[in-house]
N, C-alpha and C. Protein backbone atom coordinates (compact mmCIF):
# COMPACT_ATOMS: atom_id res chain seq x y z
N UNK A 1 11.35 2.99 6.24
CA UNK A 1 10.32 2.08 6.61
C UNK A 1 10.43 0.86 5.71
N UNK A 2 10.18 0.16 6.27
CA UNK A 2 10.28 -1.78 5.41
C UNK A 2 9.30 -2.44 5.65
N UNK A 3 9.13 -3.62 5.33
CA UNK A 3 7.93 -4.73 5.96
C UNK A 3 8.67 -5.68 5.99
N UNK A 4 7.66 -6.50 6.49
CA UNK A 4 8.29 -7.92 7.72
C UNK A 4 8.83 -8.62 6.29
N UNK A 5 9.47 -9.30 5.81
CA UNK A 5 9.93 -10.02 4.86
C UNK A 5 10.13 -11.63 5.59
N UNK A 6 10.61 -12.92 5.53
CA UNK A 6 10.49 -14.06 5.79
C UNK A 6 11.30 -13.86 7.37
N UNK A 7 11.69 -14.74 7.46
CA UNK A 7 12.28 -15.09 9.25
C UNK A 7 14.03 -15.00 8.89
N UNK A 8 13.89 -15.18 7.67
CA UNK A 8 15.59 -15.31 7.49
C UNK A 8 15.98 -14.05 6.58
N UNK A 9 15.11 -12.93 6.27
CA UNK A 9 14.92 -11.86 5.34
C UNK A 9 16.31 -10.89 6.17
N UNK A 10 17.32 -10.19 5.19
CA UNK A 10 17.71 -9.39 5.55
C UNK A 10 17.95 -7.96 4.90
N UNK A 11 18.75 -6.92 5.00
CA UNK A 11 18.72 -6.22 4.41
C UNK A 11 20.11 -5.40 4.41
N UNK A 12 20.75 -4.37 3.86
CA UNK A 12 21.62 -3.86 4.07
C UNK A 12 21.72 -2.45 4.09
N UNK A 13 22.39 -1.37 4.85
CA UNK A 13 22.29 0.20 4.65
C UNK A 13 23.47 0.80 5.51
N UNK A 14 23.69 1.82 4.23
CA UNK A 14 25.14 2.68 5.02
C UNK A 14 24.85 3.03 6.61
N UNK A 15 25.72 3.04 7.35
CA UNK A 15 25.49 3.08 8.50
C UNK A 15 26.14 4.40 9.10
N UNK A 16 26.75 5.05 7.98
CA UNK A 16 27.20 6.73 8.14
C UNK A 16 26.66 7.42 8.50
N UNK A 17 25.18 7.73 7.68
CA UNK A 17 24.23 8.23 7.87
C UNK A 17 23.47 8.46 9.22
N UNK A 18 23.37 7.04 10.32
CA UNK A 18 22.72 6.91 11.26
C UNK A 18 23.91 7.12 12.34
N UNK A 19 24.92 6.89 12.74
CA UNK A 19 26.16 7.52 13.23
C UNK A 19 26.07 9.04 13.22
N UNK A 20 25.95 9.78 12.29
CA UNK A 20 26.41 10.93 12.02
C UNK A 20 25.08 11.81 12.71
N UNK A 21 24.37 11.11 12.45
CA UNK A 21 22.80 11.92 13.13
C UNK A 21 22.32 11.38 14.07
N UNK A 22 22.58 10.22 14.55
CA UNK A 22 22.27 9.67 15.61
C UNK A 22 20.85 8.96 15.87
N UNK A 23 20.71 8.06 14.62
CA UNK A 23 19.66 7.52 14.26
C UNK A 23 19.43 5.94 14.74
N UNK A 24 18.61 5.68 15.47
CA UNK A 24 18.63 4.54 15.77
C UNK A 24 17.59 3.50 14.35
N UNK A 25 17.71 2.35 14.64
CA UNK A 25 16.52 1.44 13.48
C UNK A 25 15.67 0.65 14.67
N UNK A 26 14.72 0.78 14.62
CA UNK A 26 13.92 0.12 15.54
C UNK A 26 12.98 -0.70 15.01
N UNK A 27 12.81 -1.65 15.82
CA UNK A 27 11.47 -2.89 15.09
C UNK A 27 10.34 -2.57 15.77
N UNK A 28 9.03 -2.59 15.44
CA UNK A 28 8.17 -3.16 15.65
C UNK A 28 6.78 -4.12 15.18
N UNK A 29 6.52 -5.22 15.59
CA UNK A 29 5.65 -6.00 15.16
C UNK A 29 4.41 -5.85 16.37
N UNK A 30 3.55 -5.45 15.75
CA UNK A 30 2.51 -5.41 17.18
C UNK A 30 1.45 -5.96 16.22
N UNK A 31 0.68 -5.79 15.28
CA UNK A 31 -0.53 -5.14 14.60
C UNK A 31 -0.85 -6.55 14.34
N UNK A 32 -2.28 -6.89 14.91
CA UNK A 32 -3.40 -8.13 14.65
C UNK A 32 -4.24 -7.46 13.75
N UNK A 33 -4.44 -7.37 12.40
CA UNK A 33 -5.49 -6.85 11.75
C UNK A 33 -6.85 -7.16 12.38
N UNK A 34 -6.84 -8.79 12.27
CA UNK A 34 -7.85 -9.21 12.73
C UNK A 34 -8.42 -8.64 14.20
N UNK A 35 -7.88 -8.07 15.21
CA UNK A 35 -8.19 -7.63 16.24
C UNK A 35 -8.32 -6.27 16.51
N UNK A 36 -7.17 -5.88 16.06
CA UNK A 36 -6.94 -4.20 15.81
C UNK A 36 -7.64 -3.60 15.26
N UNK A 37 -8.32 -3.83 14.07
CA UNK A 37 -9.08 -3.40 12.95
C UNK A 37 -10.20 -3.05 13.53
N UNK A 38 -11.12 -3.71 13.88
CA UNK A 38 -12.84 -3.88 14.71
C UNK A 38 -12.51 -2.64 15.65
N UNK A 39 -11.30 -2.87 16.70
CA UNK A 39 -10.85 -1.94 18.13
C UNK A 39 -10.99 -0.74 17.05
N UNK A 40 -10.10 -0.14 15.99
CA UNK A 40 -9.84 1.19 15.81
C UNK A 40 -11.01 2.06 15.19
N UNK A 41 -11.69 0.66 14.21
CA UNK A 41 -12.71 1.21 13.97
C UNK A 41 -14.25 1.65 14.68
N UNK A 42 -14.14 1.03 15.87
CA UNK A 42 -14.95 0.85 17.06
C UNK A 42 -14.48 2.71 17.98
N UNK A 43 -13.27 3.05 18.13
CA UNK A 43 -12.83 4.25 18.51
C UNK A 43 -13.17 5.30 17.38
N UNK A 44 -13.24 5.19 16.34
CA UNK A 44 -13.10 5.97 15.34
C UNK A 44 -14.59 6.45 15.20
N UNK A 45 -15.40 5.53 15.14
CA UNK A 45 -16.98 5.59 14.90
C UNK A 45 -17.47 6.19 16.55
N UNK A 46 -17.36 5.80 17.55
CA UNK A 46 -17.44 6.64 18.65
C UNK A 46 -17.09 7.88 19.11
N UNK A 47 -16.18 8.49 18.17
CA UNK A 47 -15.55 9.48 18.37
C UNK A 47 -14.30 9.44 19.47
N UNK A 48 -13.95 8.71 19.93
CA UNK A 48 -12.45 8.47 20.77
C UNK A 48 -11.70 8.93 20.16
N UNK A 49 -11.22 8.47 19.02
CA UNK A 49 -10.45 9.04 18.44
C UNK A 49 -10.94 10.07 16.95
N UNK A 50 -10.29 10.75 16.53
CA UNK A 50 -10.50 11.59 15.55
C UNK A 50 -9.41 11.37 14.36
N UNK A 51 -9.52 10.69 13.23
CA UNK A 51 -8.72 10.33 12.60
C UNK A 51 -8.35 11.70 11.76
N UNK A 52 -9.07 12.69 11.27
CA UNK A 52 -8.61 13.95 10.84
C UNK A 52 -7.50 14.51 11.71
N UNK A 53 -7.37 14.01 12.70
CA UNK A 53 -5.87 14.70 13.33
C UNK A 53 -4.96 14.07 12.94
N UNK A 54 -5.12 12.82 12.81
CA UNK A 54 -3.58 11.82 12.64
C UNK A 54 -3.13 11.35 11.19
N UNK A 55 -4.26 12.62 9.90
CA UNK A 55 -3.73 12.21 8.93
C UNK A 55 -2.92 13.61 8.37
N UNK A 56 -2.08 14.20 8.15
CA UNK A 56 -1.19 15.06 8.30
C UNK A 56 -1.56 16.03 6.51
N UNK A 57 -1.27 15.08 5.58
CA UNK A 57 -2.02 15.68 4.02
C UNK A 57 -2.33 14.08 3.35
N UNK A 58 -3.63 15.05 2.30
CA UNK A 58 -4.19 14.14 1.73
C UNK A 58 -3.95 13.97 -0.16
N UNK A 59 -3.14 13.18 -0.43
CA UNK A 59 -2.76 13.20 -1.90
C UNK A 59 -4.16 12.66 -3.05
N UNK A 60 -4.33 12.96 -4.11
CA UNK A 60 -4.71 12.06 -5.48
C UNK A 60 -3.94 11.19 -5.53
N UNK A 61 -4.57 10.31 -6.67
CA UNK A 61 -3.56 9.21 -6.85
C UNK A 61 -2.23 9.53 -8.09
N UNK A 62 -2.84 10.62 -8.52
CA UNK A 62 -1.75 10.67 -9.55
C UNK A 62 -0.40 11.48 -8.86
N UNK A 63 -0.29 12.12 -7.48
CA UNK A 63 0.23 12.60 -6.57
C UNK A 63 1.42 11.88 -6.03
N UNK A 64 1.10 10.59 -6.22
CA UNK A 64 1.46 9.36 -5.33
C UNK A 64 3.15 9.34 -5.27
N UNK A 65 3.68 9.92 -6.21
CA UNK A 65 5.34 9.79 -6.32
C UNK A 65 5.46 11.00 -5.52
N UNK A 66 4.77 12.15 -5.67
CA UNK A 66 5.17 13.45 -4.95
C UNK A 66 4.75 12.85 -3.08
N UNK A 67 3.70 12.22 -3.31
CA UNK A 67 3.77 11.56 -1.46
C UNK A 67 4.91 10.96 -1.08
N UNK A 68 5.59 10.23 -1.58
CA UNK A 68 6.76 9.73 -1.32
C UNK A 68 7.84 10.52 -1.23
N UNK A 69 8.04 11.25 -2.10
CA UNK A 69 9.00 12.27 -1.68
C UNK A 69 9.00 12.63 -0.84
N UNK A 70 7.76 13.37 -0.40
CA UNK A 70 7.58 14.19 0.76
C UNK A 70 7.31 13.59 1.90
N UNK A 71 7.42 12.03 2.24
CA UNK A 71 7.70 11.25 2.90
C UNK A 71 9.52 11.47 2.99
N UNK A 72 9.95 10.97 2.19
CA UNK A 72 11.21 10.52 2.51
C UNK A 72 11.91 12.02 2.97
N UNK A 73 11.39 13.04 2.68
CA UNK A 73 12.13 14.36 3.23
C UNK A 73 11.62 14.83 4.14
N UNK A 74 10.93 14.38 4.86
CA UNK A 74 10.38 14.16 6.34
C UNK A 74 9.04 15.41 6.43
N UNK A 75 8.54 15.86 5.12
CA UNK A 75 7.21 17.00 5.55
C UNK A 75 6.46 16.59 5.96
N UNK A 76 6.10 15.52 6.02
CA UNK A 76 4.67 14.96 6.39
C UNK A 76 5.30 13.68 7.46
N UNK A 77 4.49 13.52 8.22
CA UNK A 77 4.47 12.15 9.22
C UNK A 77 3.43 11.35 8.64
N UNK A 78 2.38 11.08 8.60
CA UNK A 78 1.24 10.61 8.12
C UNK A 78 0.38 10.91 7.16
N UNK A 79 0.66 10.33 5.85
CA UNK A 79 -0.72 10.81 4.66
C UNK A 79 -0.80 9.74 3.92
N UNK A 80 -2.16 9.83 3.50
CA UNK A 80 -3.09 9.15 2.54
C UNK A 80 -3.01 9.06 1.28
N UNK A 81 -3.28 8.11 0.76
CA UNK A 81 -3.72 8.65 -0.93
C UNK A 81 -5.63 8.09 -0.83
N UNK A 82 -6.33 9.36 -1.46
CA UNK A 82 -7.73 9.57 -1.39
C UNK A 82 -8.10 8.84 -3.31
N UNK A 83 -8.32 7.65 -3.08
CA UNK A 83 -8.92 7.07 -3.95
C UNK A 83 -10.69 7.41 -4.69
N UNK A 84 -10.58 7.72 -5.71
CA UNK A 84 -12.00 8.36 -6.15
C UNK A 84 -12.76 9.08 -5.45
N UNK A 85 -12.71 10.28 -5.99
CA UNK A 85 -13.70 11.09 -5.77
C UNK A 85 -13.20 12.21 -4.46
């Protein structure tokens, strides 16, 4: 995973890896904070959606290197870090 970097931003990565497993890199730019934000939180507070499903585990902050790991070794799809308390 990356973020948008300038218009002329590039990057570089072995390409063995995605060959060998058959990994594609895909873009997407969709997300209007400004619009999106109000919408999800508008579903969320209605109950449409249930955000306890789509958060997978919930770390401390002192956790935060072990989230990444367990990001990059694919256990988790979606988690948090739970700031105070």
């Amino acid at each position: 995973m990356t973020g948008l970097g300038g218009p002329k931003s590039t990057f570089s990565v072995n390409v063995l890896p995605f060959v060998i497993n058959g990994v594609r890199i895909m873009g997407s730019l969709g997300y209007r904070p400004r619009l999106d934000l109000p919408e999800i939180i508008r579903l969320v507070a209605s109950g449409k959606v249930d955000i306890k499903k789509l958060v997978s585990h919930v770390y401390a902050p002192e956790q935060i290197n072990e989230a990444y790991e367990n990001l990059e070794k694919g256990l988790h799809a979606r988690a948090i870090v739970k700031w105070g308390g």
